[in-house]
Protein backbone atom coordinates (compact mmCIF):
# COMPACT_ATOMS: atom_id res chain seq x y z
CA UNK A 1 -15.24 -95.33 -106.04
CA UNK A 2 -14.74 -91.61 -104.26
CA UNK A 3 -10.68 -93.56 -103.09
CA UNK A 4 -10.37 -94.29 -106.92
CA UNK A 5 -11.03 -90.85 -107.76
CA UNK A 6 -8.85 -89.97 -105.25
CA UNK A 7 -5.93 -91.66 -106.35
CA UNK A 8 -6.05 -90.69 -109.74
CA UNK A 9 -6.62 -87.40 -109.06
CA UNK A 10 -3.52 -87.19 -106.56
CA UNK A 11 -1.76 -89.07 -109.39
CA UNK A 12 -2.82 -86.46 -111.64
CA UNK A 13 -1.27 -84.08 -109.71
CA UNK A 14 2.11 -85.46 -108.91
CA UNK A 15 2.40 -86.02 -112.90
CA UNK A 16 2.04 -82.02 -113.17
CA UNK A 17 4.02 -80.90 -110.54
CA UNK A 18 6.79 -83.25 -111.97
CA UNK A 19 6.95 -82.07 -115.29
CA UNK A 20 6.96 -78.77 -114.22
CA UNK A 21 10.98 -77.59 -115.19
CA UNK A 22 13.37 -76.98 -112.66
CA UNK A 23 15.05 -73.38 -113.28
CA UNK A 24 18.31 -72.54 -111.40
CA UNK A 25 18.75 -68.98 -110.72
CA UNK A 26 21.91 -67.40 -110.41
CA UNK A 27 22.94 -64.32 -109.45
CA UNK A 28 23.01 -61.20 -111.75
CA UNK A 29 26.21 -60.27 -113.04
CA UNK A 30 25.72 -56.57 -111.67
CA UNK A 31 28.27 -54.47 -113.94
CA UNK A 32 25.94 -51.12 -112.89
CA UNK A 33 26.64 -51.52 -108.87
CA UNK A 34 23.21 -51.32 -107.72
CA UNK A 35 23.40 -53.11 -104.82
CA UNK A 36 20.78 -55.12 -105.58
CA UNK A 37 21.39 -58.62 -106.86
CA UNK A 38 19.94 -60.66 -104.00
CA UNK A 39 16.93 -58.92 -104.58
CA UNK A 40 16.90 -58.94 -108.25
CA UNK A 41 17.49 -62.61 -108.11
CA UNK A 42 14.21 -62.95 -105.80
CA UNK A 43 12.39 -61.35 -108.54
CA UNK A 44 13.26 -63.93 -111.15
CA UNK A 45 12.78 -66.84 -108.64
CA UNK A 46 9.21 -65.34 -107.65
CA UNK A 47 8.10 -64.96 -111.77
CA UNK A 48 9.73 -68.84 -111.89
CA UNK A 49 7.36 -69.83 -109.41
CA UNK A 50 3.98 -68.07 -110.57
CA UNK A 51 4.36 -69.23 -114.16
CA UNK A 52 3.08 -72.44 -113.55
CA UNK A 53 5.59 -73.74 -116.35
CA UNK A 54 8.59 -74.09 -113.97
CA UNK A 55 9.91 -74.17 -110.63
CA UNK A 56 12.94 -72.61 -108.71
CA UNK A 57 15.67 -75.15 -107.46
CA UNK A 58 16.48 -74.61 -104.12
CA UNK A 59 18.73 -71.81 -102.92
CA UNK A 60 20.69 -73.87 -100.55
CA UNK A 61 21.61 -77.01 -103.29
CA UNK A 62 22.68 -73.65 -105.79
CA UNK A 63 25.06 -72.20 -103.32
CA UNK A 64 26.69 -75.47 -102.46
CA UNK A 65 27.57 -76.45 -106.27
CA UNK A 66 28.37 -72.42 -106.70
CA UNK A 67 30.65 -73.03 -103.74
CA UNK A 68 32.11 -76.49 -104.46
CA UNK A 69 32.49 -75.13 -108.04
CA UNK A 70 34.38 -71.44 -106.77
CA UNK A 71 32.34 -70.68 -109.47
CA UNK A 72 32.42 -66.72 -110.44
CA UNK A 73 29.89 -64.65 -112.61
CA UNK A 74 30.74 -62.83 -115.27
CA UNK A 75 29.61 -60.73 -118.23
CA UNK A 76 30.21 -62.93 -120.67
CA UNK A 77 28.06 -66.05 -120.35
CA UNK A 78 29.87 -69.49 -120.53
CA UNK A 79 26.60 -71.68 -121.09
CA UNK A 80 28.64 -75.04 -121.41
CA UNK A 81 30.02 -73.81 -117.81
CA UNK A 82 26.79 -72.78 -116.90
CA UNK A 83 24.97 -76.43 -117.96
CA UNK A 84 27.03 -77.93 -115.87
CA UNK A 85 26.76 -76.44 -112.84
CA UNK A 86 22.59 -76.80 -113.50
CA UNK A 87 23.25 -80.60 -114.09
CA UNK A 88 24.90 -81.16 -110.80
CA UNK A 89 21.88 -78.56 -109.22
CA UNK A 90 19.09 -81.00 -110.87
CA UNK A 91 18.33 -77.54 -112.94
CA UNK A 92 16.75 -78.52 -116.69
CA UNK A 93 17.61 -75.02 -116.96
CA UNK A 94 19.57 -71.95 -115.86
CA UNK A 95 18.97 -68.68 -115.61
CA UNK A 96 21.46 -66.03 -115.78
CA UNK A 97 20.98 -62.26 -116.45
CA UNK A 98 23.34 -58.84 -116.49
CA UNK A 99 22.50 -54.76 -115.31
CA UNK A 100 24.24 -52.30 -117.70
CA UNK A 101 23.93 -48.93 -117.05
CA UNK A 102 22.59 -47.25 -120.12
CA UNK A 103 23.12 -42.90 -119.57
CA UNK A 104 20.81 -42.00 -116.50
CA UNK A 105 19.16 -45.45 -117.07
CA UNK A 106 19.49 -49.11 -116.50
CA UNK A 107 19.43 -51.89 -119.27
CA UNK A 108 18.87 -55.75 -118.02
CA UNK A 109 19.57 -58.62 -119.95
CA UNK A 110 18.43 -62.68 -118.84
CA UNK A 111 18.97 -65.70 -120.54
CA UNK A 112 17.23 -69.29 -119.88
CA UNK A 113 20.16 -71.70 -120.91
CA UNK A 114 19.35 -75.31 -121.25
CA UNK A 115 21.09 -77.97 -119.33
CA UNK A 116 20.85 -80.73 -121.66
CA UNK A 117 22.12 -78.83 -124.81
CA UNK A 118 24.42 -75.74 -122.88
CA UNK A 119 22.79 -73.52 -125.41
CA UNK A 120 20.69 -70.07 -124.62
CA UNK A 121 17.20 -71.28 -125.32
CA UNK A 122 15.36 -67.82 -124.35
CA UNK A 123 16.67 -64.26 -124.79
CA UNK A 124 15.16 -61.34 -122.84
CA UNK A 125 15.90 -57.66 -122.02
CA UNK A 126 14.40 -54.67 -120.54
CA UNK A 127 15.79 -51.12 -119.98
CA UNK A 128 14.83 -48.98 -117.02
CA UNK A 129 12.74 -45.26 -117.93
CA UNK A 130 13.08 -43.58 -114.44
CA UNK A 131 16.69 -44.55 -113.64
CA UNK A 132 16.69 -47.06 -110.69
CA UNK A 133 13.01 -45.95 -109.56
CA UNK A 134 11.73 -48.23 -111.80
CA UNK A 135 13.81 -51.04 -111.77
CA UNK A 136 12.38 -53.74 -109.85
CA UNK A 137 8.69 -52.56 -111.71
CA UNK A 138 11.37 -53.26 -114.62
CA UNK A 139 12.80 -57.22 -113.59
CA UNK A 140 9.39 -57.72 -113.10
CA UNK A 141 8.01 -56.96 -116.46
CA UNK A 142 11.14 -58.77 -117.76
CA UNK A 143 10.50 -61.98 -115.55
CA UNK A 144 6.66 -62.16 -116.92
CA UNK A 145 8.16 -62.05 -120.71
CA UNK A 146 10.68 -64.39 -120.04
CA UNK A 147 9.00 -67.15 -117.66
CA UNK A 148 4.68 -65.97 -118.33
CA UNK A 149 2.43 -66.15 -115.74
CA UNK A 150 1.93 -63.20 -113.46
CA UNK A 151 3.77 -60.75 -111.89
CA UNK A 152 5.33 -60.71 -108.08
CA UNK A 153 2.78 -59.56 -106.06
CA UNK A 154 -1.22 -61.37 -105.82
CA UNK A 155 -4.23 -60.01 -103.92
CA UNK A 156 -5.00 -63.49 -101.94
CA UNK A 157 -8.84 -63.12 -99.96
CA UNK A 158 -8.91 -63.56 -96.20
CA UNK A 159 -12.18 -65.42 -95.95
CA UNK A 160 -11.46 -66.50 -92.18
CA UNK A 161 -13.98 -66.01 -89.71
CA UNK A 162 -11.96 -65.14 -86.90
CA UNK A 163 -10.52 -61.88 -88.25
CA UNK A 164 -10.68 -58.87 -86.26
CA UNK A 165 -13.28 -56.64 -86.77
CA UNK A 166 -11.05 -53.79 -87.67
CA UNK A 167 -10.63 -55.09 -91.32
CA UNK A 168 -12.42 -58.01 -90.90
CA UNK A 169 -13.23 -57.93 -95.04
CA UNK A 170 -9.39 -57.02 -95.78
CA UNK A 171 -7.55 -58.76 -98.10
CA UNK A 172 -3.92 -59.68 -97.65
CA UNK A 173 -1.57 -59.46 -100.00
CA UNK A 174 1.43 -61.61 -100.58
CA UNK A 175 4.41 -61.68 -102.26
CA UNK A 176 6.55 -65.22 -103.65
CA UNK A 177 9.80 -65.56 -102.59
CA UNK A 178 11.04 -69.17 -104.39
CA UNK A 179 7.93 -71.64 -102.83
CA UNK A 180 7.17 -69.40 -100.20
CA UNK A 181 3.94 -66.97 -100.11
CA UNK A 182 5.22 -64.29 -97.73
CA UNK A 183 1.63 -62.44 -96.72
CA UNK A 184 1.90 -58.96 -95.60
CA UNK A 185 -0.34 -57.21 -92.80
CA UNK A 186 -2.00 -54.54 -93.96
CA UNK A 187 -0.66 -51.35 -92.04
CA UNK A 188 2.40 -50.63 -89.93
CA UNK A 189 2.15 -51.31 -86.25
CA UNK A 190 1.13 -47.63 -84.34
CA UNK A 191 5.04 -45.93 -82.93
CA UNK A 192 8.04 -47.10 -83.60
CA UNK A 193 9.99 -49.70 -81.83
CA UNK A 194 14.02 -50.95 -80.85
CA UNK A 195 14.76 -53.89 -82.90
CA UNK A 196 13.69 -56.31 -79.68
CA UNK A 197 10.29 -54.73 -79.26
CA UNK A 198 9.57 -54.72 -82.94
CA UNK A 199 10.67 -58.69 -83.15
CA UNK A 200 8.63 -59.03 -80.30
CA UNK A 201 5.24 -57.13 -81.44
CA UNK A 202 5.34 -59.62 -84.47
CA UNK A 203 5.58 -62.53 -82.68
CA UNK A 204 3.10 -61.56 -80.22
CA UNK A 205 0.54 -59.79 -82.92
CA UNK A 206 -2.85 -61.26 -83.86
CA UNK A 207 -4.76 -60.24 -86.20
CA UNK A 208 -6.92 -61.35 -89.99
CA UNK A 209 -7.80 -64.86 -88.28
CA UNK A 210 -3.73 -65.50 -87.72
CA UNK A 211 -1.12 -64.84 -85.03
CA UNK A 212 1.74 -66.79 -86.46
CA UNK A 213 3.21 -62.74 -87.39
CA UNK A 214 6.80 -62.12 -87.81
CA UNK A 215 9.45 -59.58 -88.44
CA UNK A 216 10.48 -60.07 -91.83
CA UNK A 217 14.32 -60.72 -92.97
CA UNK A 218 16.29 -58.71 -95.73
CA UNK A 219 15.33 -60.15 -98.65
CA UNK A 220 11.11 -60.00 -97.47
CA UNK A 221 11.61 -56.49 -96.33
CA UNK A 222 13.43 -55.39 -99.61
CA UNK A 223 10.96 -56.89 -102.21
CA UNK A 224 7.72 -55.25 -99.68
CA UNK A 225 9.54 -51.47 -99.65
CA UNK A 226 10.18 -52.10 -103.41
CA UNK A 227 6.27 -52.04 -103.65
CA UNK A 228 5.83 -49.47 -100.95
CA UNK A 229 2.65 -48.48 -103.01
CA UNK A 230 1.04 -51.53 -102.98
CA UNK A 231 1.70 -52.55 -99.23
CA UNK A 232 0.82 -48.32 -98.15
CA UNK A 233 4.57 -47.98 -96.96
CA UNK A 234 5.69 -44.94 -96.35
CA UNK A 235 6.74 -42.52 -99.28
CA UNK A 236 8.86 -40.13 -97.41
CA UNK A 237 12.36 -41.15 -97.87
CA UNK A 238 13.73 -39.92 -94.52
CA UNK A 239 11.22 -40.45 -91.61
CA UNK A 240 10.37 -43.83 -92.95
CA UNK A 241 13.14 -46.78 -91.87
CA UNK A 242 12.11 -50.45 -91.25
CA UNK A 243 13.57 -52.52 -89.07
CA UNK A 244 14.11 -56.34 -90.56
CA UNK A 245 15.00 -59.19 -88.54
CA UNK A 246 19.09 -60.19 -89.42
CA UNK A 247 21.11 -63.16 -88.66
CA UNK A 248 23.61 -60.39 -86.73
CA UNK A 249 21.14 -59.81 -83.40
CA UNK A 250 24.14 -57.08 -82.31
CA UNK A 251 23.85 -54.79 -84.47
CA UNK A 252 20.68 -54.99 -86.99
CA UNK A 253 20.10 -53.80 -90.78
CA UNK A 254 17.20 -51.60 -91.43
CA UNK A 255 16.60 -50.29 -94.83
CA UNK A 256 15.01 -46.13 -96.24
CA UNK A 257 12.77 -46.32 -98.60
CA UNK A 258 14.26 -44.71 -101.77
CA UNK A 259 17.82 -45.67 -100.90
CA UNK A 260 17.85 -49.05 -101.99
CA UNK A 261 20.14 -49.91 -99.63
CA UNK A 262 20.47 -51.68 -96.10
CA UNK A 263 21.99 -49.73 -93.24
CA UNK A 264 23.16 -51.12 -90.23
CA UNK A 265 22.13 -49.09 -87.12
CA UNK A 266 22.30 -50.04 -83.25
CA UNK A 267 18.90 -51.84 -81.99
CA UNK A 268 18.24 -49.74 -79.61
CA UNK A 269 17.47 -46.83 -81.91
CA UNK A 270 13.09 -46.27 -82.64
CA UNK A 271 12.18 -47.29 -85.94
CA UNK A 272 8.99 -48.42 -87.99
CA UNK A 273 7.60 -52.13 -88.26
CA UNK A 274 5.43 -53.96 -90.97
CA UNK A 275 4.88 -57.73 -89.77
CA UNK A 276 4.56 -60.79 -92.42
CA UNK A 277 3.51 -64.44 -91.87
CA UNK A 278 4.18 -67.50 -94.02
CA UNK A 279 1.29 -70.13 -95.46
């Protein structure tokens, strides 16, 4: 009887998770030059995946048909272009958005297009109030109207046992990054380190019942300093760099809080180090 439960229950679940929709994200068409479309784009994916309504196609099967396609954004959405390139991604739908500057602020516009009809089923915008200071707080409000559910960031409780009794009650806070919950540790590591010795205090930290620790790349560094006030990262904009772990191991990007940009420095300069793990 329990194995009958069991299977229907499993079935159950399988039904859900298929009719969730598959959303394609594409890049923002960034007409304001804020350097910050990957980012941005990580936003959208992570409100895509907290909805519960839909799910993010992979980035890897998006850049090959972007690629295979030499497809280019633009301002002025083609959404029978754009329904085809989500067909041949297994998208039901697409989502495609736009940054205008607007005076001193910042006006964002996203569109959910349908695959099966190429027509603009859901219409969203936001505009900025503190220039770019606010604008991820911003794509995050927008992402909530457009897809529901919650916003970026969840509190997720550390019940384990094993933690260490410095916070052994702490709880660790994540962020979504497409399927991914990136969890982030609680306090920068004492000093600062070279790129090497930072990579390697991850990897050889334990601590909250885990030692699976690791520096985190661009995009995981960029959406944690872009809610420096929820992980307690540092609010002065020139003591405080971050090193993140890059594909380029010569030299290695590091990014200021309150620049909004990546800077590529030599890794054997001393610089600050928050560690992240994957469930």
């Amino acid at each position: 009887m329990k194995n009958l439960i069991s299977f229907f229950i499993a079935i159950i679940i399988t039904f859900s998770l298929s009719a969730q929709n598959k959303v394609a994200v594409f890049d923002p068409v960034d007409d304001a030059n804020t350097d910050m479309i990957e980012l941005i784009r990580e936003v959208f994916s992570t409100g895509i995946t907290n909805s519960g309504k839909y799910k993010p196609v992979e980035r890897a099967m998006i850049e090959q048909v972007l690629q295979e396609n030499k497809y280019q954004a633009e301002g002025q959405v083609d959404a029978s272009q754009v329904s085809e390139l989500g067909r041949q991604m297994g998208a039901d739908y697409v989502c495609v958005s736009i940054i205008k500057k607007a005076g001193t602020n910042y006006f964002i516009t996203a569109k959910l297009v349908s695959v099966k009809t190429a027509t603009v089923e859901l219409q969203q915008y936001i505009k900025t109030e503190d220039g770019i200071n606010d604008l991820f707080e911003k794509v995050e409000e927008l992402s909530v109207k457009l897809f529901g559910g919650n916003n970026s960031t969840k509190k997720v409780e550390n019940n384990n046992s094993n933690n260490n009794s410095t916070n052994n009650n702490n709880e660790l806070e994540w962020v979504g990054i497409n399927s991914d919950k990136i969890f982030v540790y609680p306090e920068d590591l004492p000093g600062k380190y070279t790129w090497q010795a930072s990579k390697d205090a991850c990897e050889n930290l334990s601590g909250h019942g885990y030692d699976d620790w690791y520096l985190p790349n661009k995009t995981e560094l960029g959406l944690l300093l872009d809610n420096k006030k929820r992980f307690n990262m540092g609010t002065d904009y020139i003591n405080y760099t971050y090193w993140c772990n890059e594909y380029d191991k010569a030299i290695i990007g590091q990014r200021k809080i309150g620049y909004n940009a990546f800077n590529r420095m030599t890794k054997n300069f001393s610089y600050r180090c928050r560690c992240v793990r994957k469930d």
